[in-house]
Protein backbone atom coordinates (compact mmCIF):
# COMPACT_ATOMS: atom_id res chain seq x y z
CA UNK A 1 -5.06 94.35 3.79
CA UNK A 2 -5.84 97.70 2.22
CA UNK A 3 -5.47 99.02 5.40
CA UNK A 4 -1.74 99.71 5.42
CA UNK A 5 -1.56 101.51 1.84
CA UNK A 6 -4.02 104.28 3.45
CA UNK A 7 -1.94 104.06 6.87
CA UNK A 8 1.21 104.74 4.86
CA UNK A 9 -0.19 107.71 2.70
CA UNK A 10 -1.66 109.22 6.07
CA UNK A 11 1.27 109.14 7.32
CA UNK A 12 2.87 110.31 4.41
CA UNK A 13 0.80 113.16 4.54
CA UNK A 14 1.00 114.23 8.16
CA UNK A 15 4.53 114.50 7.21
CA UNK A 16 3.89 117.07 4.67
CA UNK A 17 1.45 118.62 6.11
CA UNK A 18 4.19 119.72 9.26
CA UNK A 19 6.06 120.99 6.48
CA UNK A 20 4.23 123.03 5.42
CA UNK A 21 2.78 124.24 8.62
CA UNK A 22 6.74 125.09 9.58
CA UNK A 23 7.09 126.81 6.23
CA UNK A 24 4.18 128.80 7.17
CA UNK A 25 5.54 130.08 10.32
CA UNK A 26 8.40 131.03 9.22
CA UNK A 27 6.79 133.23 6.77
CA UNK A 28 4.91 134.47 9.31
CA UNK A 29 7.96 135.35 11.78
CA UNK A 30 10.18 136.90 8.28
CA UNK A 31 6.94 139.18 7.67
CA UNK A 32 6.33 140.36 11.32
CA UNK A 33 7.79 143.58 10.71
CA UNK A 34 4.93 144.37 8.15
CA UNK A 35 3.39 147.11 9.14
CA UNK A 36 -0.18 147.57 8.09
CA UNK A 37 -4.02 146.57 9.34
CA UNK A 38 -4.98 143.81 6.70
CA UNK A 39 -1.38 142.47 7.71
CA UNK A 40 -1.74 142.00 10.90
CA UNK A 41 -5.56 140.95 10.41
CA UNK A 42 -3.75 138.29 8.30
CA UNK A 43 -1.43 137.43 10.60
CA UNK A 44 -3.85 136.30 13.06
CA UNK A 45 -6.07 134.70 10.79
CA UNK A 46 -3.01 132.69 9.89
CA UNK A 47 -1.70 132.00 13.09
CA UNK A 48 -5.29 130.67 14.27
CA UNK A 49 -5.48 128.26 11.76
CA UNK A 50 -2.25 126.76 12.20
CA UNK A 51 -2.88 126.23 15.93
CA UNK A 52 -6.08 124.46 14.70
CA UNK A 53 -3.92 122.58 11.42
CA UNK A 54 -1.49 121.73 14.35
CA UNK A 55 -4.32 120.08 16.43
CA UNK A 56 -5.47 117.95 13.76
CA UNK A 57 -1.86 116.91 12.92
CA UNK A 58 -1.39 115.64 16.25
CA UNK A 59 -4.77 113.91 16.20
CA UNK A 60 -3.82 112.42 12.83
CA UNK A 61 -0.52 111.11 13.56
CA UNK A 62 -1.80 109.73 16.85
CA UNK A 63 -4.38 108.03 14.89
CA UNK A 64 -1.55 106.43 12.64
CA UNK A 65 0.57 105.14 15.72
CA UNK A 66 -2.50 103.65 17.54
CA UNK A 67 -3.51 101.70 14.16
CA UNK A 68 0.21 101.00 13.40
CA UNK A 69 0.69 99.41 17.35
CA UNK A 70 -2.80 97.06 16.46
CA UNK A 71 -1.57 96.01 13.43
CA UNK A 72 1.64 94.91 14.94
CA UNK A 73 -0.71 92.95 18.17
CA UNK A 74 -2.91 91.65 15.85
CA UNK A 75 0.19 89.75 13.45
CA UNK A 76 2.21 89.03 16.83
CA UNK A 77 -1.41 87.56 18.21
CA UNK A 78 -1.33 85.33 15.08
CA UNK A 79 2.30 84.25 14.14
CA UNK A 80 2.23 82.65 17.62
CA UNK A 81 -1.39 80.71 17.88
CA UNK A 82 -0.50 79.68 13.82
CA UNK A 83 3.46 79.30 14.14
CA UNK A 84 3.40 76.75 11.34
CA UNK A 85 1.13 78.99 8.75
CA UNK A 86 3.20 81.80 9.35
CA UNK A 87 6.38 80.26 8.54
CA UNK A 88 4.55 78.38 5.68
CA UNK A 89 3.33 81.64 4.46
CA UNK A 90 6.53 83.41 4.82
CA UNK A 91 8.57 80.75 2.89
CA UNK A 92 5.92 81.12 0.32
CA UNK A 93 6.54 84.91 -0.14
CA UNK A 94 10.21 84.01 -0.31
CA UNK A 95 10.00 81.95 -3.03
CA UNK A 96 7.83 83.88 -5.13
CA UNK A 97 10.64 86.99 -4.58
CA UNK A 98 13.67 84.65 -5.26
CA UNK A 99 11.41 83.58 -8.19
CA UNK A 100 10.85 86.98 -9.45
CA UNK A 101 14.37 88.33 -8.94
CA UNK A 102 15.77 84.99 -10.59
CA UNK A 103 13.80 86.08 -13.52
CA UNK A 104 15.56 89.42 -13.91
């Protein structure tokens, strides 16, 4: 069950990560009129690894959505052979909420 915590901070983080990867580019097109040789050195150091930060973003978040779409067959696959423990288990987790807000 631990697996949707990590899925959810991946994704979380792919998120932030394209953030900051569009923050960076826009730095990069407000300082293209910087003239000098360790600019533009830095420039293309930049832009190379954000075409590379961009690849692994898209690996990443296809990672998430393939894991995400098994997660979602695997439960489907279950709630219908085990209709009964589903709903069982369901009402269960209602009833402990209801509990718990009750309480408050």
């Amino acid at each position: 069950m631990d697996i949707l915590p990590r899925d959810v901070s991946k994704e979380m983080l792919v998120n932030d990560f394209k953030v900051v990867v569009a923050d960076a580019e826009a730095l990069l097109k407000a300082t293209a009129n910087q003239g000098g040789e360790k600019v533009a050195e830095l420039r293309v150091k930049t832009e190379e690894s954000l075409k590379a930060a961009k690849a692994r973003i898209a690996e990443a978040q296809s990672v998430v959505v393939a894991k995400t779409k098994e997660a979602a067959k695997v439960t489907d696959e279950f709630v219908h052979e085990n209709p009964w423990k589903s709903i069982g288990f369901a009402a269960s987790v209602g009833l402990i909420v209801g509990l718990l807000i009750g309480r408050r």
